[in-house]
Structures are given as C-alpha cells and as structure tokens.
C-alpha atoms as a PDB file:
ATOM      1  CA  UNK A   1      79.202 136.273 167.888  1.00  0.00           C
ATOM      2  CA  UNK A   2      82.856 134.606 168.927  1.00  0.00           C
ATOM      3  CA  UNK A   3      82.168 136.795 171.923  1.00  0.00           C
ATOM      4  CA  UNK A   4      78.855 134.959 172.623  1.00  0.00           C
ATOM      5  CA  UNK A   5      80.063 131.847 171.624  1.00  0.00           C
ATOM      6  CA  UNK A   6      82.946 131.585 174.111  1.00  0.00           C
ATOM      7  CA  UNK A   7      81.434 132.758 176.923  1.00  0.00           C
ATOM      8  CA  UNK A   8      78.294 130.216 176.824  1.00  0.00           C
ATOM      9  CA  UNK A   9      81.403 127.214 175.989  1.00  0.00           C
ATOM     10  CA  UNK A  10      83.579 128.506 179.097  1.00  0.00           C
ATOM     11  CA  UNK A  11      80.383 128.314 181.213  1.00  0.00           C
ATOM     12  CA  UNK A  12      79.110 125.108 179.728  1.00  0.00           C
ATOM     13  CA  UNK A  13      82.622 123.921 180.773  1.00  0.00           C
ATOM     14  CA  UNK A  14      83.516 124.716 184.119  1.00  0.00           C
ATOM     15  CA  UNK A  15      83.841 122.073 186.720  1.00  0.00           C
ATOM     16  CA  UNK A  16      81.499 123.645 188.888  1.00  0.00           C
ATOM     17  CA  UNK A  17      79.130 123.934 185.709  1.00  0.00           C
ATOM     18  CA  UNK A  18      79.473 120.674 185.211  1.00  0.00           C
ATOM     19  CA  UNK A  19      79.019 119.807 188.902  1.00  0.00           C
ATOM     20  CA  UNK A  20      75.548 121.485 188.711  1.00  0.00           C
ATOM     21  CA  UNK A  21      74.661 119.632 186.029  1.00  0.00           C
ATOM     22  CA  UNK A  22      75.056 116.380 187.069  1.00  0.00           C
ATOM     23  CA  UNK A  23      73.232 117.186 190.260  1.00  0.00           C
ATOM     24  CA  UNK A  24      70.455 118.294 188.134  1.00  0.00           C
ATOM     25  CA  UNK A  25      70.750 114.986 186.205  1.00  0.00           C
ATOM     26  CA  UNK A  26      70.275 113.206 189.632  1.00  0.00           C
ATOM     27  CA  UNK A  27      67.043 114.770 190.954  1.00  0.00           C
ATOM     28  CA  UNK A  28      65.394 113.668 187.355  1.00  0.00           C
ATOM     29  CA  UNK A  29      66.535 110.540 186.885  1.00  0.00           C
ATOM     30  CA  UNK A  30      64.555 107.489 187.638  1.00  0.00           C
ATOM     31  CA  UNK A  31      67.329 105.249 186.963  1.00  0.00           C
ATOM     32  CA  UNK A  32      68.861 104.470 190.252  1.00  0.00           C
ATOM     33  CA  UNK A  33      72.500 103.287 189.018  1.00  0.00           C
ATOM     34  CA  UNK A  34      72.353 106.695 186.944  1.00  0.00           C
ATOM     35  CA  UNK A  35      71.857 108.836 190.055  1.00  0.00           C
ATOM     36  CA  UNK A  36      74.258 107.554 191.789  1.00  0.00           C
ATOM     37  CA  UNK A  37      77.207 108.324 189.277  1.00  0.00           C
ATOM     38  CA  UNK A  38      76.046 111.027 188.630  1.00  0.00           C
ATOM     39  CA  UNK A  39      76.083 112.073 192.678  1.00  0.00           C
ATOM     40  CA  UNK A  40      79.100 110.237 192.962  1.00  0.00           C
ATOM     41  CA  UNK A  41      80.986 111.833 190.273  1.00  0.00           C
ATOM     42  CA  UNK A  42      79.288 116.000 191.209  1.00  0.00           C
ATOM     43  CA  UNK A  43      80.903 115.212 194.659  1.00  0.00           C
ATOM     44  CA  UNK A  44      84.180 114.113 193.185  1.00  0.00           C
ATOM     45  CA  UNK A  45      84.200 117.264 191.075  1.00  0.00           C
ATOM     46  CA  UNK A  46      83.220 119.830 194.180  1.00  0.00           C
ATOM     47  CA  UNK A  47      86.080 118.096 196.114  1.00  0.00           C
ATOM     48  CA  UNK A  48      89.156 118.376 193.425  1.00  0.00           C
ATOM     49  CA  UNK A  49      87.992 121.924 192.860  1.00  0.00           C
ATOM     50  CA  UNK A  50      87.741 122.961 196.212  1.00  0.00           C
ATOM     51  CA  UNK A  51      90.701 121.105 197.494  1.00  0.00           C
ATOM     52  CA  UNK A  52      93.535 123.925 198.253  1.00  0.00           C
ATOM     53  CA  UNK A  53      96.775 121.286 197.639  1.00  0.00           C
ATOM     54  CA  UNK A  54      95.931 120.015 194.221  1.00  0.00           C
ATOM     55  CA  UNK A  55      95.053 124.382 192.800  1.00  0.00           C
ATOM     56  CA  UNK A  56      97.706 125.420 194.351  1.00  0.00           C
ATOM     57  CA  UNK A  57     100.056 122.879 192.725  1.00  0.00           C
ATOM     58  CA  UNK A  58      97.863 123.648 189.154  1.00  0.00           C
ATOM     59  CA  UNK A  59      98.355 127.475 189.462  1.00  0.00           C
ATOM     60  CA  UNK A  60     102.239 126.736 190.129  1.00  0.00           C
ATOM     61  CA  UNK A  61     101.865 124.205 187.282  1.00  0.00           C
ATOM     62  CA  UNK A  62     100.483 126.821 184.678  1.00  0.00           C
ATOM     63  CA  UNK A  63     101.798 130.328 185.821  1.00  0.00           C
ATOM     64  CA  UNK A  64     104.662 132.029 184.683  1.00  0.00           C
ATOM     65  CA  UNK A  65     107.670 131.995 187.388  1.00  0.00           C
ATOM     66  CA  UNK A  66     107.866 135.617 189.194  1.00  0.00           C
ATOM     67  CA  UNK A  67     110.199 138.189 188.231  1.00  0.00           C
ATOM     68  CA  UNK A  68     111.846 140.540 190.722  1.00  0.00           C
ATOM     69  CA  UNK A  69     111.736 144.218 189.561  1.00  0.00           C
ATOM     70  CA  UNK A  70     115.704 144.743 190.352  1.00  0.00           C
ATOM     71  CA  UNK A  71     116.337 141.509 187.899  1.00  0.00           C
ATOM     72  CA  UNK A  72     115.075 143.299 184.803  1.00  0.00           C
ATOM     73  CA  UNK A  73     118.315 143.412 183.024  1.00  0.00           C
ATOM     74  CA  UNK A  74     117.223 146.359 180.610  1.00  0.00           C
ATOM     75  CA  UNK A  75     115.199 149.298 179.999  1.00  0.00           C
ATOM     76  CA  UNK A  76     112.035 148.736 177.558  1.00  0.00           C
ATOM     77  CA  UNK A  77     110.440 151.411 175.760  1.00  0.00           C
ATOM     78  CA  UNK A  78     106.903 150.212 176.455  1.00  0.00           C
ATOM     79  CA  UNK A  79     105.362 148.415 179.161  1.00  0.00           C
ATOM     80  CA  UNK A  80     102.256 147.293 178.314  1.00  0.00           C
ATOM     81  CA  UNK A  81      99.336 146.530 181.059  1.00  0.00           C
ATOM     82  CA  UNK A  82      96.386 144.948 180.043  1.00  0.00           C
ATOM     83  CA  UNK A  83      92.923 145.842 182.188  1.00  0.00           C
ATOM     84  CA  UNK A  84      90.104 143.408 183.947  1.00  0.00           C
ATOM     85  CA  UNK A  85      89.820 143.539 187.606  1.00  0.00           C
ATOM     86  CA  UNK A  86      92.614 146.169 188.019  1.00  0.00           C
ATOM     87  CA  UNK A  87      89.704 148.763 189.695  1.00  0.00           C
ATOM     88  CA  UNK A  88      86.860 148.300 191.609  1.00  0.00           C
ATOM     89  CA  UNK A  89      83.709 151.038 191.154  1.00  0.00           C
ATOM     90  CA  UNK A  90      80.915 149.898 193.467  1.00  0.00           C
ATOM     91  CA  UNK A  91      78.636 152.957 191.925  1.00  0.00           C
ATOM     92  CA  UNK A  92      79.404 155.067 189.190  1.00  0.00           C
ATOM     93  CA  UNK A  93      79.208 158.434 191.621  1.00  0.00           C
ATOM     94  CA  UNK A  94      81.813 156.508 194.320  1.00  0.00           C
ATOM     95  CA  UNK A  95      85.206 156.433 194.113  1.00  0.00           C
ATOM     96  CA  UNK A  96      87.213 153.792 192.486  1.00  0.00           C
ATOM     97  CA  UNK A  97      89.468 150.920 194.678  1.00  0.00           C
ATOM     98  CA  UNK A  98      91.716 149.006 194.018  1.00  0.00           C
ATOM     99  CA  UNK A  99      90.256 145.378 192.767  1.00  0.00           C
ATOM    100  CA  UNK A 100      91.462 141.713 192.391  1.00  0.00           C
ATOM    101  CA  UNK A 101      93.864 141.639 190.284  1.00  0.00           C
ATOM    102  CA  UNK A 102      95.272 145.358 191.251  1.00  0.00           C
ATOM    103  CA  UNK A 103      98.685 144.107 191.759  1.00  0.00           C
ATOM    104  CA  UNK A 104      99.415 144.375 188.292  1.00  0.00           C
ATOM    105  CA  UNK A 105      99.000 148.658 188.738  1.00  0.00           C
ATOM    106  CA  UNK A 106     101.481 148.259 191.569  1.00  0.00           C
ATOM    107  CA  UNK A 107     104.508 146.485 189.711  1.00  0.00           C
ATOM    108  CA  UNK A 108     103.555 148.382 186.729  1.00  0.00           C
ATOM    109  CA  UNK A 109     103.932 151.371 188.853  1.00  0.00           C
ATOM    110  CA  UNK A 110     107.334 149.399 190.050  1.00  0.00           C
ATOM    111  CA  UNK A 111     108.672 149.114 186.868  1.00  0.00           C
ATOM    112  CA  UNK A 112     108.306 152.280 185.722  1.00  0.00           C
ATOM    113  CA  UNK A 113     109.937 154.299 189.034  1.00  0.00           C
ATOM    114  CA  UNK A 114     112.867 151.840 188.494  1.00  0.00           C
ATOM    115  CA  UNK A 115     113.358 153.297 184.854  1.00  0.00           C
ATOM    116  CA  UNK A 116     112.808 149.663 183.789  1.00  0.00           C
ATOM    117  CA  UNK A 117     109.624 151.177 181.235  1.00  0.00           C
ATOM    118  CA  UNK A 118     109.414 154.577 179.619  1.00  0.00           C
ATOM    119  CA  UNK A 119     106.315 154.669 178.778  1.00  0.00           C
ATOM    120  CA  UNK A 120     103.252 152.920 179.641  1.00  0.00           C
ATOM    121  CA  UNK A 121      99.836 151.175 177.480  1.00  0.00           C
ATOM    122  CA  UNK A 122      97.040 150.520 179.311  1.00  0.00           C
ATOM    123  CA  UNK A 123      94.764 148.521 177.125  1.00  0.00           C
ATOM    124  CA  UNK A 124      91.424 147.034 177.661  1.00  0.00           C
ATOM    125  CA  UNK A 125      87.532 148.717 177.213  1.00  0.00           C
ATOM    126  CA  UNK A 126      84.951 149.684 179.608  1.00  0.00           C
ATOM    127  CA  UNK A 127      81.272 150.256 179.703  1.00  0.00           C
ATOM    128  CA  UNK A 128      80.303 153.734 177.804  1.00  0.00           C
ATOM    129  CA  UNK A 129      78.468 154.547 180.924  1.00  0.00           C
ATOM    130  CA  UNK A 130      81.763 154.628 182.655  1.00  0.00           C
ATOM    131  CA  UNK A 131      84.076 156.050 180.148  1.00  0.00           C
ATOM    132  CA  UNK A 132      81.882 159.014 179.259  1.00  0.00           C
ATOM    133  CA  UNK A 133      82.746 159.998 182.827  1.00  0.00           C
ATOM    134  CA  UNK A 134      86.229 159.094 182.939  1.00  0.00           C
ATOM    135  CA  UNK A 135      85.607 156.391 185.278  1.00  0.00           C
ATOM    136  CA  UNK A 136      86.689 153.170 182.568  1.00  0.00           C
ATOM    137  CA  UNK A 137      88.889 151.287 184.172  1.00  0.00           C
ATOM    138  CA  UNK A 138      91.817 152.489 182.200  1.00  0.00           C
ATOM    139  CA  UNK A 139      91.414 155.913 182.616  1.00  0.00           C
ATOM    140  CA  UNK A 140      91.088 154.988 186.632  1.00  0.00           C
ATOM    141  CA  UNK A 141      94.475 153.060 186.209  1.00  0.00           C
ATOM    142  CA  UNK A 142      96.021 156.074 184.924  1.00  0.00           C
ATOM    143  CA  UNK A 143      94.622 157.904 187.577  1.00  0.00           C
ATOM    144  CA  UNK A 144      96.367 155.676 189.903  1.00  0.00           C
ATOM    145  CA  UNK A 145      99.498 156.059 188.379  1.00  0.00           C
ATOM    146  CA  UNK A 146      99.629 160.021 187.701  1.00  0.00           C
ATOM    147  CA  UNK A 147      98.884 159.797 191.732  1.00  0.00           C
ATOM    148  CA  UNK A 148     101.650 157.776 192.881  1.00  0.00           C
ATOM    149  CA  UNK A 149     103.705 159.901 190.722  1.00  0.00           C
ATOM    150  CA  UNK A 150     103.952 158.484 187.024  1.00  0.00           C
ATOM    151  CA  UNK A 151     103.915 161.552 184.234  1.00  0.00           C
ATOM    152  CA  UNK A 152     100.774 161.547 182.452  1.00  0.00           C
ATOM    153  CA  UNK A 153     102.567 161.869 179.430  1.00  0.00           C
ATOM    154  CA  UNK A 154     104.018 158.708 180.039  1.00  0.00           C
ATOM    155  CA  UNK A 155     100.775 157.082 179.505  1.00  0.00           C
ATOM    156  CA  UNK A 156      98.866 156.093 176.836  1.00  0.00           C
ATOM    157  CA  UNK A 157      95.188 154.540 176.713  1.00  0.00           C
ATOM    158  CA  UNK A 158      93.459 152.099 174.796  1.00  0.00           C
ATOM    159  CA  UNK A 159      90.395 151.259 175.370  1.00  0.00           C
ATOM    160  CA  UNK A 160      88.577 149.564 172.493  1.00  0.00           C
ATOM    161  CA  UNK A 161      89.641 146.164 173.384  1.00  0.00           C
ATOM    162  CA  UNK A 162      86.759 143.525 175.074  1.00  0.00           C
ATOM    163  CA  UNK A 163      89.189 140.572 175.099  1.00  0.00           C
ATOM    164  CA  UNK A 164      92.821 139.730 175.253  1.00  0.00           C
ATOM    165  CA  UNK A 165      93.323 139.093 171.234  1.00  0.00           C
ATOM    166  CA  UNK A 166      91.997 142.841 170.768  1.00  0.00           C
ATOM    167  CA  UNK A 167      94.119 144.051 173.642  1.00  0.00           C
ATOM    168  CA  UNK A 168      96.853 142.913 171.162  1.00  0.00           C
ATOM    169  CA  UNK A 169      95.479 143.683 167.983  1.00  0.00           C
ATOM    170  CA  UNK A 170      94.574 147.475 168.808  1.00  0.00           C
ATOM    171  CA  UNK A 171      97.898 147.769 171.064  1.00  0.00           C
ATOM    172  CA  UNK A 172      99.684 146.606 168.428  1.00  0.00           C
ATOM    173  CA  UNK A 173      98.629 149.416 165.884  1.00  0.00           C
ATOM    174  CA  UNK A 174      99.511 152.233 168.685  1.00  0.00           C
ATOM    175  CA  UNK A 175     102.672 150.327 168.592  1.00  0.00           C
ATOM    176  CA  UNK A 176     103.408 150.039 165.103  1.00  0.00           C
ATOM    177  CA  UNK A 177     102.427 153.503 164.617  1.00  0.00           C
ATOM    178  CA  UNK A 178     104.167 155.311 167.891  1.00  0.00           C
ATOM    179  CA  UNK A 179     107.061 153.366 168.709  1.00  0.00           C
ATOM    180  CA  UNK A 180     107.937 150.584 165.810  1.00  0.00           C
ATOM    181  CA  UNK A 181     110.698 148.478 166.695  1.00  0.00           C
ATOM    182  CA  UNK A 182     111.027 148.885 170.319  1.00  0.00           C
ATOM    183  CA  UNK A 183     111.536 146.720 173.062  1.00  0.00           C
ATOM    184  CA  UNK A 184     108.217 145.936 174.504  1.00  0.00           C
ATOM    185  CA  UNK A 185     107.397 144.707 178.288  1.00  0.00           C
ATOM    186  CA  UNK A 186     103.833 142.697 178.373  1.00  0.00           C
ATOM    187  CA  UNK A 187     102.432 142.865 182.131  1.00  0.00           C
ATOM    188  CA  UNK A 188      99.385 140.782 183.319  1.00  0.00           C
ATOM    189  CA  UNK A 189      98.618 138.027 185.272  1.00  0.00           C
ATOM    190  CA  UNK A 190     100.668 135.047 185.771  1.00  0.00           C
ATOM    191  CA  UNK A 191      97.789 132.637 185.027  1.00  0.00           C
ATOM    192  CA  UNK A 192      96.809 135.017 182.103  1.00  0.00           C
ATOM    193  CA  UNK A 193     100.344 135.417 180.828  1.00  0.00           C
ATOM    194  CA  UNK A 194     100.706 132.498 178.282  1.00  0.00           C
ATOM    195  CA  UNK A 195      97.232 133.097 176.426  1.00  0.00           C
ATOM    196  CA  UNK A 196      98.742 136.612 176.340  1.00  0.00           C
ATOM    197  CA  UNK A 197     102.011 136.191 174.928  1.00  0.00           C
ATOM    198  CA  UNK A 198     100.322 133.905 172.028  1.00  0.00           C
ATOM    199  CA  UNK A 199      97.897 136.774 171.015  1.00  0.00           C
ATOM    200  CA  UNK A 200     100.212 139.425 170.729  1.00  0.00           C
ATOM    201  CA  UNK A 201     102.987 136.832 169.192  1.00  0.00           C
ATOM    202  CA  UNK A 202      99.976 136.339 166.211  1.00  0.00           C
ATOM    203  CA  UNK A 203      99.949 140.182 166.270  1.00  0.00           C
ATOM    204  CA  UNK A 204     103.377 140.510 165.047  1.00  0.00           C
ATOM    205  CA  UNK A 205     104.206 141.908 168.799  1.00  0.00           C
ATOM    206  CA  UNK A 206     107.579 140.012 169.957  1.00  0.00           C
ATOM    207  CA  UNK A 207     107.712 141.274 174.271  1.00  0.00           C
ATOM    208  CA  UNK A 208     109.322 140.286 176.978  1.00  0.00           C
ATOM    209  CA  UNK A 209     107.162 139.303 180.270  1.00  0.00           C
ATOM    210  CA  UNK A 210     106.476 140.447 183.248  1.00  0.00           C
ATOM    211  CA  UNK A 211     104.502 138.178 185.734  1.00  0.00           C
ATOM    212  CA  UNK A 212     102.349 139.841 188.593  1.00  0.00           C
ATOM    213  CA  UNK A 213      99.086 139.002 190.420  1.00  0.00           C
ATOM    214  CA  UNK A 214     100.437 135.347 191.566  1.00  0.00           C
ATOM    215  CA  UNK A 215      98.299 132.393 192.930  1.00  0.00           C
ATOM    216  CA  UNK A 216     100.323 129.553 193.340  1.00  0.00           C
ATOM    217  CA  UNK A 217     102.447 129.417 196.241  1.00  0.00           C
ATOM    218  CA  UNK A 218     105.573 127.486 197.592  1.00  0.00           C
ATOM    219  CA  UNK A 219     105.117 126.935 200.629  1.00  0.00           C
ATOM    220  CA  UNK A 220     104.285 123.778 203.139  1.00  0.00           C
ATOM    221  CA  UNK A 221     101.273 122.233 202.604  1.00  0.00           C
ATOM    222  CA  UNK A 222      99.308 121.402 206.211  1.00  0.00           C
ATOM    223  CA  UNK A 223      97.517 118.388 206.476  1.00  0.00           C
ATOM    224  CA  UNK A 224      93.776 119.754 206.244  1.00  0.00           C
ATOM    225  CA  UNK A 225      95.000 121.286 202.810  1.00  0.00           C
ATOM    226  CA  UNK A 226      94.700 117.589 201.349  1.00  0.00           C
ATOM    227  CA  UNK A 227      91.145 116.816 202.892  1.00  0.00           C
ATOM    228  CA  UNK A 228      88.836 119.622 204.026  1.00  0.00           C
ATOM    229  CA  UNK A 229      87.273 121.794 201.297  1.00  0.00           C
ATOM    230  CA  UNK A 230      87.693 125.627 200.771  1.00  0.00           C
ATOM    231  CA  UNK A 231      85.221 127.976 199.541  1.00  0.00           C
ATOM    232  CA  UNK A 232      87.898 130.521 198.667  1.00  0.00           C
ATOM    233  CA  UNK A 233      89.707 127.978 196.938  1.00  0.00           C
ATOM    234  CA  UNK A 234      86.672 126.617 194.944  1.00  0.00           C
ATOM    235  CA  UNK A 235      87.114 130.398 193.238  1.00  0.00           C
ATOM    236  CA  UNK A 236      90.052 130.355 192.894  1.00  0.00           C
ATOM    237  CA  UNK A 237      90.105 127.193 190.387  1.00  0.00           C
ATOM    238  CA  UNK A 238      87.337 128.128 188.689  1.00  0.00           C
ATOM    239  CA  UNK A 239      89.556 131.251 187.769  1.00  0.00           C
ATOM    240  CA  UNK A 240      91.836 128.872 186.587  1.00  0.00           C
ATOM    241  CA  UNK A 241      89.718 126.522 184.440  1.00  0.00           C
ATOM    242  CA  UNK A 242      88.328 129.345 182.843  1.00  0.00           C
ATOM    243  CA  UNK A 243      91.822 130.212 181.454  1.00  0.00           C
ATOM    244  CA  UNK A 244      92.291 126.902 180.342  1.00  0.00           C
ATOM    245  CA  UNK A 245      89.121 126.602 178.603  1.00  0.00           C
ATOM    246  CA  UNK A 246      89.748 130.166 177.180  1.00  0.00           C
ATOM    247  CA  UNK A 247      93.401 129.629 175.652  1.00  0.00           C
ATOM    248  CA  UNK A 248      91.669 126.081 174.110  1.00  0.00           C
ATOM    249  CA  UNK A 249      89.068 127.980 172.362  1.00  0.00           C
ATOM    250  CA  UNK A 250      91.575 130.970 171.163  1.00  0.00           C
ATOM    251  CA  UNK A 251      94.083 127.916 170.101  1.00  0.00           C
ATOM    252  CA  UNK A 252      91.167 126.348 167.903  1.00  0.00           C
ATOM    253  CA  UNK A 253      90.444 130.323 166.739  1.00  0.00           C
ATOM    254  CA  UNK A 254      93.749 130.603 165.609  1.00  0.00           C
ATOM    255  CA  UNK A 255      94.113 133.773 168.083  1.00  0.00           C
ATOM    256  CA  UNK A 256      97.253 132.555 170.047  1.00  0.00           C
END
C-alpha cells in the first residue's frame, strides 16, 4: 500500500503534473479570469522547470559535494551500492548496458581497485522475469564488476529491496549478521544521497558517503541558460522534485 500510496502523491506532485493540470483546468473552465491564471501560472511552471540556470543551481543546492577516490582517508570493510538505473536491458534475450545512473558501478569499481572497500553490497530488487535468468540488475552489476576485474567473492547481492528504506533494512541484516561493527561506505547518487543516509541512519547503519552520478555543475552560466527552455533540462528537474517529494513523504513515514 505505502508503495502505492507514494507513487500516486509523487506524481500528483510534480511540477510538470501540476503543469498539466492546470492546463486541463483551462480548456474547461468557463470563467475567463480562471483560465487565464491558470495559463499564466502552467507557463510559469514549464519555464522554472525547464530553465537550465535555476536546476543547475537546485541540484548544487541539494547534492552532496564530490569526493575524489585518492581523498578517502581509510579503508572500509563494506561499500555498499544501491541499484535503479545502474543497467540498461532493452529485451530480456539482449545484452545489458550501461544506464543513467551507471556511474555509480564505475567509482564503485574505483573504490574498490584503490583498496578503499573490501567487499562490496549491491542492494536493490528486480523483476522475477529478470532474476530467474540472472539478468536483475544486481546480478548484471556484479557482472560488470567480476569483468573489470573485482573477485566475485568480494561481492555480495541483495535483492529483495523495492525502495531505498528496504535497501537499508535488508542490507542492514547482511550487515549485522556478516560483518557487525565495521566501517561501512554508502555509494549512490548525489541527489539520492541524503534520503539515503536517513534510512540506513533509522536502520541502526552509521556509514560514511560516497557521492557519484553528479548533476549540478560549477561552471559559467551563458546567457541563453537564464531565458530559453531545455527539454533535457525539464528531466532533469523533474528527477529532482521527485526526490524532494520522496524524502517529504519518508520524513512524515518516519523512514529517514
């Protein structure tokens, strides 16, 4: 049900949601002042959502500040990578790419040739369809890894978890059980990091981060970045406000 639930609230709430909404509102309305906030204030919402200066000064805003590898000051016992968007399967008979947020397999993989993690958790569930034939995306991130030359004994899966407060629930028991009292090494997003932290922190899981998979970027602004609307950007924040919306929800769930 909470699974349900907060999916139908984070679409409900999304700016772009929203934006449709309104629109709808308009093309109904006989009330002539009514349609014209509610045009008025869909085109305001496209345009702040779509504008590439004020996301990429929210994604700086909200993400956690990047780490180099070589500036890890110690060696943990367990870096643990959560899943979603790591691999891409266009068919269940291809082969499986890289996807969105893959970056976090590559400093994983980082981390772990620069004896800055001993072993490695890969936590987060896939369809049965695709685990039955070792295609879920964590098996396909330990693939990866094994590849490029991580030893499969090194790795451990979980894949039970549909959401980040299981990812910390169920990676907390392998924990507890396997390797209590460690030094632990959390590894996900930057945008995804602080609703993270909070769910394992309620787990009874103290870690260190890791950053990876950045969006916001220092770097100087042009003048069309202020005015003219972006399509790629317009996905880009609606990755964002769905984080927002999600660690609100988790907050009020007492999850994080």
């Amino acid at each position: 049900m909470f699974f349900f639930l907060s999916k139908t609230i984070d679409f409900l709430l999304m700016p772009l949601s929203i934006s449709l909404i309104l629109l709808l509102y308009a093309l109904r309305t006989n009330k002539p002042k009514h349609k014209k906030n509610a045009l008025i204030l869909s085109f305001v919402i496209l345009f702040l959502i779509s504008n590439s200066f004020l996301i990429n000064k929210a994604f700086v805003w909200w993400e956690y500040k990047p780490v180099k590898v070589n500036a890890v000051s110690k060696t943990y016992d367990v870096g643990i990578l959560l899943t979603g968007g790591l691999i891409n399967i266009p068919e269940l008979s291809s082969d499986a790419g890289l996807g969105l947020h893959a970056d976090r397999i590559l400093q994983t993989y980082e981390l772990y040739k620069a004896g800055k993690i001993k072993k490695i958790i890969i936590t987060g569930a896939s369809g049965k369809q695709f685990t039955d034939i070792g295609k879920g995306e964590a098996q396909q991130t330990a693939k990866f890894l094994v590849q490029w030359g991580v030893d499969p004994q090194d790795i451990i899966l979980e894949q039970e978890a549909r959401n980040t407060r299981e990812n910390a629930l169920f990676t907390a028991q392998i924990l507890n059980r396997k390797f209590p009292g460690k030094d632990y090494l959390l590894i996900t997003s930057a945008f995804h990091m602080r609703r993270s932290v909070g769910c394992f922190e309620k787990a009874g899981i103290k870690t260190d981060q890791f950053p990876a998979d950045f969006y916001g970027n220092s770097y100087d602004t042009q003048i069309k970045e202020y005015f003219i609307p972006s399509p790629e950007v317009l996905g880009y924040s609606q990755l964002l406000f769905r984080e927002l919306v999600g660690i609100v929800i988790y907050k009020i769930m007492g999850y994080c």
